[in-house]
N, C-alpha and C. Protein backbone atom coordinates (compact mmCIF):
# COMPACT_ATOMS: atom_id res chain seq x y z
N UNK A 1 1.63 -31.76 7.58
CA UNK A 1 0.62 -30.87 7.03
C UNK A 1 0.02 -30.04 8.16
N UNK A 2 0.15 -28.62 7.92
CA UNK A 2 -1.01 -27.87 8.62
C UNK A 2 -2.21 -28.13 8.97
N UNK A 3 -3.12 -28.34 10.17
CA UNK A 3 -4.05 -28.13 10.02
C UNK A 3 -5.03 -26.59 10.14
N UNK A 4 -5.86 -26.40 9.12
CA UNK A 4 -6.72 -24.86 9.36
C UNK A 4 -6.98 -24.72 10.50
N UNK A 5 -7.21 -23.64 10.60
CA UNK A 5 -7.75 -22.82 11.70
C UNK A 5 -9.26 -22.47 11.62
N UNK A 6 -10.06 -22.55 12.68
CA UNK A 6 -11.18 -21.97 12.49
C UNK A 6 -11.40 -20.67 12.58
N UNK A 7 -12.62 -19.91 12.23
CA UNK A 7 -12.15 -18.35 11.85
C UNK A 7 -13.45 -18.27 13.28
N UNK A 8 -13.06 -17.49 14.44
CA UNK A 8 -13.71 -17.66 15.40
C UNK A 8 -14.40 -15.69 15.38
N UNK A 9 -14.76 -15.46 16.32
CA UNK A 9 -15.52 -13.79 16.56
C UNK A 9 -14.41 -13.08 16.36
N UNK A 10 -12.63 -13.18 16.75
CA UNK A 10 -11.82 -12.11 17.00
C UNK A 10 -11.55 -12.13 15.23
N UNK A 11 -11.81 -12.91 14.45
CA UNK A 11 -10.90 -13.30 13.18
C UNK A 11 -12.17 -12.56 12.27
N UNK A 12 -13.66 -12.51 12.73
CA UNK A 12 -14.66 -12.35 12.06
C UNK A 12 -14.63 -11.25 11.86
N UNK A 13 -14.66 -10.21 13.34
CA UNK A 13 -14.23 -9.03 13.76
C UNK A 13 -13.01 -8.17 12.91
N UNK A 14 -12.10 -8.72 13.25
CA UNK A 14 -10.90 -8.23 12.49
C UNK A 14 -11.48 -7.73 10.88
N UNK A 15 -11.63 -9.33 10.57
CA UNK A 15 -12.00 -8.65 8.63
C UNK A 15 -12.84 -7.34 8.61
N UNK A 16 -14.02 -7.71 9.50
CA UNK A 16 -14.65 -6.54 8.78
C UNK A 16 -13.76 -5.55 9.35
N UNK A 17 -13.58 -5.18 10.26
CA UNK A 17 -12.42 -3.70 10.24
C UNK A 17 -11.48 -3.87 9.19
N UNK A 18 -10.73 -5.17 9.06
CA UNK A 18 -9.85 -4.70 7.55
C UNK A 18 -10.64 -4.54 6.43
N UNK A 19 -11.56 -5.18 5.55
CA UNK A 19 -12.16 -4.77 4.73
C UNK A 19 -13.20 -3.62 4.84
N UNK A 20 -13.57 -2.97 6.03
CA UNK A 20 -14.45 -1.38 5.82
C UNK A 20 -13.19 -0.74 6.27
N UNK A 21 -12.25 -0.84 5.84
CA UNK A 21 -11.21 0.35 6.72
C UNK A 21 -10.46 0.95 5.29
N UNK A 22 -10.51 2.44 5.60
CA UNK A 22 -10.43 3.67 4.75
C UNK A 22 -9.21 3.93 4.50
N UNK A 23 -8.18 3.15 4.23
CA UNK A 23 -6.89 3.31 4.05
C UNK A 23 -6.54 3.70 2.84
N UNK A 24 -6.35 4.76 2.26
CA UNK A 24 -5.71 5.30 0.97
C UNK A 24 -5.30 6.45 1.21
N UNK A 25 -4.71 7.08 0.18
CA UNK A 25 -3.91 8.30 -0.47
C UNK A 25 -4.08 8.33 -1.54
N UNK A 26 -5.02 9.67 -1.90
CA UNK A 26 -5.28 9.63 -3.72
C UNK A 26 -3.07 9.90 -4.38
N UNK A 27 -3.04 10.02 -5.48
CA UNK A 27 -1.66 10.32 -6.12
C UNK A 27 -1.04 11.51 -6.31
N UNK A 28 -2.00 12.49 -6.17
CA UNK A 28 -2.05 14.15 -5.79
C UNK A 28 -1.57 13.88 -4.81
N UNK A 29 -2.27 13.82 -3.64
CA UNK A 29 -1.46 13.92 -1.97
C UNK A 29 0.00 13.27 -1.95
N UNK A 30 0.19 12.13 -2.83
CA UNK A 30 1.50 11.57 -2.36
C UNK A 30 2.32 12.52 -3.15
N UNK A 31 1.91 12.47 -4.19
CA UNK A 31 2.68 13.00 -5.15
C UNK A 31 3.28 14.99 -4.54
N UNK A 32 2.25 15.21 -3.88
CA UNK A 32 2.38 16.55 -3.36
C UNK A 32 3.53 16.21 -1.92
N UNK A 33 3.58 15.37 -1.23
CA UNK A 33 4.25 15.04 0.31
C UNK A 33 5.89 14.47 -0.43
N UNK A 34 5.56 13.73 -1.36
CA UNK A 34 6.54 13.07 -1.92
C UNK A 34 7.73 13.02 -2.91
N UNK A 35 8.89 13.30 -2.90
CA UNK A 35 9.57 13.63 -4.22
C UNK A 35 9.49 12.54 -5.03
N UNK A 36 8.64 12.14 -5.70
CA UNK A 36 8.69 10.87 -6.64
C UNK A 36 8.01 11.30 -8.35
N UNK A 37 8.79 10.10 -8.91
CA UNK A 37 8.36 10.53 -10.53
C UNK A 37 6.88 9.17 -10.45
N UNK A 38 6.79 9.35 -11.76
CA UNK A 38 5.82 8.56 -12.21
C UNK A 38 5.84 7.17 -12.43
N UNK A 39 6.80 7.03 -12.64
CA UNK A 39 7.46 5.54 -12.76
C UNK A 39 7.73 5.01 -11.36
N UNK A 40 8.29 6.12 -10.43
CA UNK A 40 8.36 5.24 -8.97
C UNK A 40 6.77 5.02 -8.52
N UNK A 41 5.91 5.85 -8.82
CA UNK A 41 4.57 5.71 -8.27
C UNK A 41 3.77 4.40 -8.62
N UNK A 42 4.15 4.35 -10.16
CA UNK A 42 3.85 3.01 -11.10
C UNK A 42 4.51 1.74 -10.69
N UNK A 43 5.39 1.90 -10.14
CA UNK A 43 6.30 0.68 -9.05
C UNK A 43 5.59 0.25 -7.90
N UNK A 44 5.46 1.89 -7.13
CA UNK A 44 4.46 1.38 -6.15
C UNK A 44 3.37 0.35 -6.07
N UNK A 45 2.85 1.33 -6.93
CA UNK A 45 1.03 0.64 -7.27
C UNK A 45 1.14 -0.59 -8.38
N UNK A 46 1.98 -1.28 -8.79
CA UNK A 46 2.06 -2.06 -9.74
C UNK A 46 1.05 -2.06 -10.53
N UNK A 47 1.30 -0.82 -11.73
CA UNK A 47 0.43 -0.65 -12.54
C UNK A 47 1.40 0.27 -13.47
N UNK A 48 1.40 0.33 -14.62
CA UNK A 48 2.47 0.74 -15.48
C UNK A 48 2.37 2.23 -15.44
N UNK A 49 3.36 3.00 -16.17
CA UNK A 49 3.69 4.38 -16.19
C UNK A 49 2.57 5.23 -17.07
N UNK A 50 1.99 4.50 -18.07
CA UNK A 50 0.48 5.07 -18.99
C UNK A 50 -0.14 5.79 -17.85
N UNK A 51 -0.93 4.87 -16.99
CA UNK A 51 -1.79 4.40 -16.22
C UNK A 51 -1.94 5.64 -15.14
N UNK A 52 -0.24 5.76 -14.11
CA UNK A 52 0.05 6.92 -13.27
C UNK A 52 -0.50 8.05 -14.05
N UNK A 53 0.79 8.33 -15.35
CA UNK A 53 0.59 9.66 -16.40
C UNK A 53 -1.92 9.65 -16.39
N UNK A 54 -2.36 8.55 -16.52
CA UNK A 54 -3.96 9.16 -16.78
C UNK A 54 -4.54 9.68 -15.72
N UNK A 55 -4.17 9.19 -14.58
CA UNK A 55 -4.35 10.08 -12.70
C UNK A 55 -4.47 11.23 -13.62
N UNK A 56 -3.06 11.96 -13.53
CA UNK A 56 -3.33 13.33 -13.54
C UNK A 56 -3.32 14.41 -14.84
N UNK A 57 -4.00 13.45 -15.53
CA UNK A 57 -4.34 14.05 -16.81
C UNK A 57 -5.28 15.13 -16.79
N UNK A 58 -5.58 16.04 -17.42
CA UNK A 58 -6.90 16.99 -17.81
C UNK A 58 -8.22 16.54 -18.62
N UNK A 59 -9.41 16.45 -18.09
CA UNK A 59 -10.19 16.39 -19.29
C UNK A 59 -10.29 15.35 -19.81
N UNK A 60 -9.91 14.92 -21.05
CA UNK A 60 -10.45 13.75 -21.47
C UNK A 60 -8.85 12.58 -21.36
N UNK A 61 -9.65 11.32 -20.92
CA UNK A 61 -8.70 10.96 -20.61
C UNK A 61 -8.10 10.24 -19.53
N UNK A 62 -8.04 11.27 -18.28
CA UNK A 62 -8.16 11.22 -17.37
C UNK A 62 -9.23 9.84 -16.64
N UNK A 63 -8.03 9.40 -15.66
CA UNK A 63 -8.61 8.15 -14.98
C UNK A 63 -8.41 7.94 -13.95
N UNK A 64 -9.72 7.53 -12.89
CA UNK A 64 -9.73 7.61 -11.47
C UNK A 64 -8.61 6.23 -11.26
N UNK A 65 -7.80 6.58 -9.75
CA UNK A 65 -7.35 5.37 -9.42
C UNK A 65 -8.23 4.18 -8.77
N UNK A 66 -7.75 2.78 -8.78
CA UNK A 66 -8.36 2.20 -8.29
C UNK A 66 -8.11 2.02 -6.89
N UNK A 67 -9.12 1.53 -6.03
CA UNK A 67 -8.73 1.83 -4.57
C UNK A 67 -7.56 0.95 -4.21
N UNK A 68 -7.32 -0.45 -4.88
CA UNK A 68 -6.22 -0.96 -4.89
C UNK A 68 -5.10 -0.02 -4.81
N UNK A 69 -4.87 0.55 -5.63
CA UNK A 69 -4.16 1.48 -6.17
C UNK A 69 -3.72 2.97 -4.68
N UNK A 70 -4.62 3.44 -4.11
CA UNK A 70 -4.45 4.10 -2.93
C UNK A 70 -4.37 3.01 -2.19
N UNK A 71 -4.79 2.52 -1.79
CA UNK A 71 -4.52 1.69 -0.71
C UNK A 71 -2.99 1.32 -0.79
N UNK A 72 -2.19 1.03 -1.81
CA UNK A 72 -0.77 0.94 -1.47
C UNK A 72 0.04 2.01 -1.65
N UNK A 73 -0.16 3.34 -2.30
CA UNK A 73 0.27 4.58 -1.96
C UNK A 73 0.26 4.86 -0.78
N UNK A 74 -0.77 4.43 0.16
CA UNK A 74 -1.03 4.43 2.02
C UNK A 74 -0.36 3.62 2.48
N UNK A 75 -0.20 2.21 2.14
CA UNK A 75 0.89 1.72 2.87
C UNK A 75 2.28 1.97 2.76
N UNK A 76 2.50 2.51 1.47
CA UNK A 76 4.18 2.50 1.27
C UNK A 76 4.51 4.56 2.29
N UNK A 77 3.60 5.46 2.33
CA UNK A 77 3.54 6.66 2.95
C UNK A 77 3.81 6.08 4.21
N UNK A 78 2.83 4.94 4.95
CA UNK A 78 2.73 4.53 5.88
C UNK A 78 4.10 4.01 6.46
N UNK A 79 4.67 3.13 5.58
CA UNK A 79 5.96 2.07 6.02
C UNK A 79 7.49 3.68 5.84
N UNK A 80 7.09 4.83 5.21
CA UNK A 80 8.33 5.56 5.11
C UNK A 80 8.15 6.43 6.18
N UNK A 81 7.25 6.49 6.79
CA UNK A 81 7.16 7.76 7.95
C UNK A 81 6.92 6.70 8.93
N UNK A 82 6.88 5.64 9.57
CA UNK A 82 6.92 4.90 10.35
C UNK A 82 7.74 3.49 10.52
N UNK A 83 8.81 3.56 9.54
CA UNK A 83 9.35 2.29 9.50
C UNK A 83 10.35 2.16 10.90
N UNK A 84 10.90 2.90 11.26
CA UNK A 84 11.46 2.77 12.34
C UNK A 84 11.02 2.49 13.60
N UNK A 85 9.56 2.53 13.65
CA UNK A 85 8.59 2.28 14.57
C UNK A 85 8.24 0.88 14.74
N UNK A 86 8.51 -0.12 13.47
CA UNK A 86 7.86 -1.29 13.20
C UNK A 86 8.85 -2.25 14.14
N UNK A 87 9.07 -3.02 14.86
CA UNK A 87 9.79 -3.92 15.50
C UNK A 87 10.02 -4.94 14.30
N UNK A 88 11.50 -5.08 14.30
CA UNK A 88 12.04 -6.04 13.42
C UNK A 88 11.85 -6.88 13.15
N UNK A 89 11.02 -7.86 14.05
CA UNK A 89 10.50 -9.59 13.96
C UNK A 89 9.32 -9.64 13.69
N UNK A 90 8.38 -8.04 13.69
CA UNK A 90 7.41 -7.88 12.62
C UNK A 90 7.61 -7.82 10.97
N UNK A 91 8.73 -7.25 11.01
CA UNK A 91 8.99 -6.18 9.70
C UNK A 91 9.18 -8.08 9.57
N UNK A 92 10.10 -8.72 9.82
CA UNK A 92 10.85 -9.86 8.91
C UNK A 92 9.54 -10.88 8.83
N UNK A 93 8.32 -10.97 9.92
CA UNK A 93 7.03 -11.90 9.49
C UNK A 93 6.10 -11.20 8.51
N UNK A 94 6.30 -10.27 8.21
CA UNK A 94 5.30 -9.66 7.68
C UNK A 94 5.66 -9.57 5.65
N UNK A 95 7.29 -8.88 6.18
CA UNK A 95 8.09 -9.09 4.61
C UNK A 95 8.74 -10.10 4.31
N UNK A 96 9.47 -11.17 4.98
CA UNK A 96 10.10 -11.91 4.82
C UNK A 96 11.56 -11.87 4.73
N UNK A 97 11.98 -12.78 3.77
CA UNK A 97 13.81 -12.21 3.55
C UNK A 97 14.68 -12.23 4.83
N UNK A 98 15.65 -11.75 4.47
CA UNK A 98 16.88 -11.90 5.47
C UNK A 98 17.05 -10.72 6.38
N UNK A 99 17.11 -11.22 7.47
CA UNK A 99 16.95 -9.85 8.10
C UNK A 99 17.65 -8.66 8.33
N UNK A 100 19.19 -9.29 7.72
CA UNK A 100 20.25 -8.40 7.53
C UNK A 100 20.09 -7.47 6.59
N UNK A 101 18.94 -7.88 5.50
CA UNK A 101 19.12 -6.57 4.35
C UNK A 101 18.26 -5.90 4.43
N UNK A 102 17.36 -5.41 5.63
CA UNK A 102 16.72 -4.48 6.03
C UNK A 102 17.32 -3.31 6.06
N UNK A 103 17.04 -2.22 5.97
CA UNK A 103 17.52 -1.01 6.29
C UNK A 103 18.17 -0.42 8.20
């Protein structure tokens, strides 16, 4: 069995920079940088194809994303314009899987 870890100043530190940190992409911007349909966006954000289609609705209807929701439009922008940057024994601790079926 593992034993926990204590969460010391560098671990305390860290959160709050990850939780106050401004990481998104509304679905306009990606959608504008990005050749993607609605359904790949709805993949992204694991949230169904309705949902994408109410983003960019007119008027009534229309529904803000949730920051969940940018926040992984930012990481997946993030991982396609920088994946080659990521060192491999990150990419495989971070995603898992085999490391051969990486790109």
């Amino acid at each position: 069995m593992m034993s926990q870890k204590e969460l010391g100043t560098r671990e305390r530190t860290l959160l709050n920079f990850y939780t106050n940190c401004q990481f998104g992409i509304t679905p306009a911007q990606f959608y504008a940088k990005w050749n993607v349909t609605h359904v790949l966006m709805a993949r992204i954000c694991g949230c169904s194809e309705s949902t994408v289609d109410r983003w960019f609705q007119q008027g009534k209807g229309v529904r803000l994303p949730e920051p969940i929701y940018l926040r992984r439009l930012a990481e997946i922008d993030f991982l396609w314009e920088h994946y080659e940057q990521i060192p491999s024994d990150l990419r495989h601790q971070v995603c898992g899987g085999d490391r051969h079926q990486t790109p």
